[in-house]
Protein backbone atom coordinates (compact mmCIF):
# COMPACT_ATOMS: atom_id res chain seq x y z
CA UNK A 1 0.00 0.00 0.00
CA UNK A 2 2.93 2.57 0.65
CA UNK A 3 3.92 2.01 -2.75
CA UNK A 4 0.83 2.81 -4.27
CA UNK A 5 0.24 6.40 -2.12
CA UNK A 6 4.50 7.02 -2.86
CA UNK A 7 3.60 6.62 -6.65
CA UNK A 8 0.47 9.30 -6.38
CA UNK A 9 2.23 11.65 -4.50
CA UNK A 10 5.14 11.10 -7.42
CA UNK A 11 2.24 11.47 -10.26
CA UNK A 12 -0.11 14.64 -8.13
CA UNK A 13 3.15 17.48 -8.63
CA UNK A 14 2.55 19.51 -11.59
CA UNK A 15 5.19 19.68 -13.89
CA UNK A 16 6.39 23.08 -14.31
CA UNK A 17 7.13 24.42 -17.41
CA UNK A 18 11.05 25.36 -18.22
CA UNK A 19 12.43 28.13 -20.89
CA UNK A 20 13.22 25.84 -23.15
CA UNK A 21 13.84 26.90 -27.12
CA UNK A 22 15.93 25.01 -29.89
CA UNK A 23 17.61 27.99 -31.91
CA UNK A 24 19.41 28.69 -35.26
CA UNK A 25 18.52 24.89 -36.72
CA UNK A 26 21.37 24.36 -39.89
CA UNK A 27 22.30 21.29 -41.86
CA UNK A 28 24.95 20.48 -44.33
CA UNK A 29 25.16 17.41 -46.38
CA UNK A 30 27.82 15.41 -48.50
CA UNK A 31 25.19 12.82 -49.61
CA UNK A 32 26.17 9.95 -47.60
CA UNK A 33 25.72 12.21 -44.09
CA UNK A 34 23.43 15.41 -42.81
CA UNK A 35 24.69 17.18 -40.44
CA UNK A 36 22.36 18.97 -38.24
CA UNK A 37 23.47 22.25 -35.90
CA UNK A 38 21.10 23.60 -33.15
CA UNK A 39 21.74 26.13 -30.01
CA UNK A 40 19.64 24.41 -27.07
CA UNK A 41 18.76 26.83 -24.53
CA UNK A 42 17.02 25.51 -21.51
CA UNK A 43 17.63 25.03 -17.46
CA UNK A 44 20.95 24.00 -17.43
CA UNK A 45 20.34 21.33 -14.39
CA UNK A 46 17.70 19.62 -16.72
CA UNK A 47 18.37 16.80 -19.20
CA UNK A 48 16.43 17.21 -22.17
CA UNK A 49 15.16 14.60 -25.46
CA UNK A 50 16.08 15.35 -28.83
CA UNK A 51 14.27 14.14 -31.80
CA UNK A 52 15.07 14.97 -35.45
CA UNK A 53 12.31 14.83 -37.86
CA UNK A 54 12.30 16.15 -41.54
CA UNK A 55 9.96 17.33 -43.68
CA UNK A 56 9.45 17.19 -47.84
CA UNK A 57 6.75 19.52 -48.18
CA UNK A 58 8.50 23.09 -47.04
CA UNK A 59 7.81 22.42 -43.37
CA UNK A 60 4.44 21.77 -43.80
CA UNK A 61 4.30 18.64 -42.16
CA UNK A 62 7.06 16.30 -40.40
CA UNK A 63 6.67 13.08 -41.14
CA UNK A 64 10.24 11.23 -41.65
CA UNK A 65 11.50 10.23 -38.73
CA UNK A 66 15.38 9.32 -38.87
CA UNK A 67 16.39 6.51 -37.55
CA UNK A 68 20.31 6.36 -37.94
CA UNK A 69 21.46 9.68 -35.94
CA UNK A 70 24.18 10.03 -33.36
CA UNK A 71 25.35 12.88 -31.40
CA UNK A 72 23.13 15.47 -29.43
CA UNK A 73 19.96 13.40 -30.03
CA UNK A 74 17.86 11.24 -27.86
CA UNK A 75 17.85 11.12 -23.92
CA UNK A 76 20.33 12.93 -21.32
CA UNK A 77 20.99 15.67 -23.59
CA UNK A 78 21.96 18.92 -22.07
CA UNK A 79 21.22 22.82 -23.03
CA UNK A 80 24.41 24.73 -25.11
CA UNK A 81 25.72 25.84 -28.29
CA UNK A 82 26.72 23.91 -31.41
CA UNK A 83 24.74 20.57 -30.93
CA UNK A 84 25.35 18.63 -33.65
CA UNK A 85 23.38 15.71 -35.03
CA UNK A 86 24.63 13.09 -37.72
CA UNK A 87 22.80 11.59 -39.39
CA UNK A 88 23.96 8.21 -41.61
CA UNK A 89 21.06 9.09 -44.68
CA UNK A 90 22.14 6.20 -46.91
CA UNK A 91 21.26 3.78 -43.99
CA UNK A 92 17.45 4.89 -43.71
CA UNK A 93 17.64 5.92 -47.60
CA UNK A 94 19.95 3.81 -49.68
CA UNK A 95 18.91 5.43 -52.80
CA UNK A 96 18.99 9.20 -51.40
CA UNK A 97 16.18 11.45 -51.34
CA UNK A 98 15.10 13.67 -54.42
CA UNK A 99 14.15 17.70 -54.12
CA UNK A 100 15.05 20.49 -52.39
CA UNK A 101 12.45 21.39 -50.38
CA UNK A 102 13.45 19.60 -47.28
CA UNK A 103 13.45 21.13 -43.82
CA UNK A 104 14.56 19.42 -40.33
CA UNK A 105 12.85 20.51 -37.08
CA UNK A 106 14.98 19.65 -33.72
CA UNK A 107 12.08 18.82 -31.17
CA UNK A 108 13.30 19.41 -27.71
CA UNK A 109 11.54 18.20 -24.66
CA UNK A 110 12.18 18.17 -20.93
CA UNK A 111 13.32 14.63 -20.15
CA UNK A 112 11.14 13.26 -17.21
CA UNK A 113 12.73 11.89 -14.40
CA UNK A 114 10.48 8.91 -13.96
CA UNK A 115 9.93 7.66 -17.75
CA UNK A 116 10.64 4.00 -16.46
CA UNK A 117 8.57 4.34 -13.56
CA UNK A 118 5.75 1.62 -14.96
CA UNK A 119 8.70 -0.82 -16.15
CA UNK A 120 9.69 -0.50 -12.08
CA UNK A 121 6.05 -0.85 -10.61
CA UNK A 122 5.10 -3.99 -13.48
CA UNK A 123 8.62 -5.74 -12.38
CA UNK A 124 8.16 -4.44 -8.59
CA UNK A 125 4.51 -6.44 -8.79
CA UNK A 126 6.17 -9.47 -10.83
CA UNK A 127 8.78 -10.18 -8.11
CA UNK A 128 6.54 -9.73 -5.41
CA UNK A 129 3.48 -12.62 -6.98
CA UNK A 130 7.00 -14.27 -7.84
CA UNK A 131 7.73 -14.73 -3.99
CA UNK A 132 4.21 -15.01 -2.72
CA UNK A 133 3.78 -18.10 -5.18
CA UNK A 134 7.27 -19.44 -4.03
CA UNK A 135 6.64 -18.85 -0.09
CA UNK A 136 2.73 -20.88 -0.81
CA UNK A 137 5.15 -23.77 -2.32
CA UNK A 138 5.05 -27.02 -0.77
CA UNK A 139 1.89 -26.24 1.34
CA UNK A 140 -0.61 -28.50 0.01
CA UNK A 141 -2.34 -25.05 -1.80
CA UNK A 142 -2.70 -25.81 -5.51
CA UNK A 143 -2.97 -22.95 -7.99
CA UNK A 144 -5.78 -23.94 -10.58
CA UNK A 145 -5.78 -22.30 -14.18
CA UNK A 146 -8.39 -22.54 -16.50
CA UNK A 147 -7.55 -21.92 -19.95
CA UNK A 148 -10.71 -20.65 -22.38
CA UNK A 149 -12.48 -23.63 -24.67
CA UNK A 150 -10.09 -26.66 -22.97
CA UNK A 151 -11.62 -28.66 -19.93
C-alpha cells in the first residue's frame, strides 16, 4: 500500500514548465551524411530529449523520422551551443532522397525523471506474486488455471 500512495504523491506534482527553445537549426550534407546544428537553450540542471524529424513539403508537415542519428539526439541531452546531429542518410535511404524542399525541425523536450517508472512498478509487482507463489510452495495449496475452450 505505501507504494501505491509514494507513486500518487510522485504522479499529483505539476510539472512546471522550463524556458526551453531550440535555436538557429542548420544542416549540411555530402550525400552519404546530414549534419544537423542547433543552439539548445534551456535550465541547465535539466536533461532534455532530442528528436530529429524532416519534412518534404516546405515544413508543412514532419513526417520522416530518422532513424540512424548520433550525437546530441535522444535522452540525457543537455542545453548549449553547437549541438550537432549526424545523421547516416544512406542507412534509412539507400537510394537518397530527391528535391530540395526539405526542412529538419529539432524537437526538444524536458526529459522526465520517472519515464521508467511503470517498467519498475510492473517488475516491482512481478517479483513480489513471484515470492508469494514461491513462499505458498510445498503447502498442500494448488494454484488452478483454466484456460478458455479446454476442460
Amino acid at each position: 500500500m505505501r507504494l501505491f500512495l509514494l507513486i500518487i504523491l510522485f504522479i499529483g506534482f505539476p510539472i512546471q514548465a522550463q524556458d526551453l527553445k531550440v535555436l538557429d537549426v542548420q544542416f549540411q550534407s555530402d550525400g552519404d551524411c546530414v549534419v544537423v546544428h542547433y543552439h539548445l537553450e534551456g535550465n541547465l540542471k535539466k536533461r532534455y530529449h532530442i528528436d530529429l524529424w524532416l519534412s518534404c513539403d516546405e515544413g508543412n508537415t514532419f513526417t520522416i523520422h530518422p532513424k540512424h542519428v548520433s550525437g546530441d539526439v535522444g535522452y540525457n541531452v543537455r542545453p548549449g551551443h553547437n549541438k550537432e546531429i549526424t545523421w547516416e542518410i544512406k542507412k534509412d535511404f539507400p537510394y537518397g532522397l530527391v528535391g530540395e524542399t526539405y526542412v529538419f525541425a529539432v524537437d526538444a523536450e524536458i526529459q522526465k525523471r520517472w519515464r521508467n517508472l511503470k517498467y519498475y512498478v510492473i517488475g516491482g509487482a512481478a517479483i513480489a506474486g513471484s515470492i508469494y507463489l514461491y513462499s505458498q510452495r510445498g503447502k498442500g495449496n494448488c494454484l488452478k488455471v483454466t484456460v478458455p475452450g479446454e476442460y
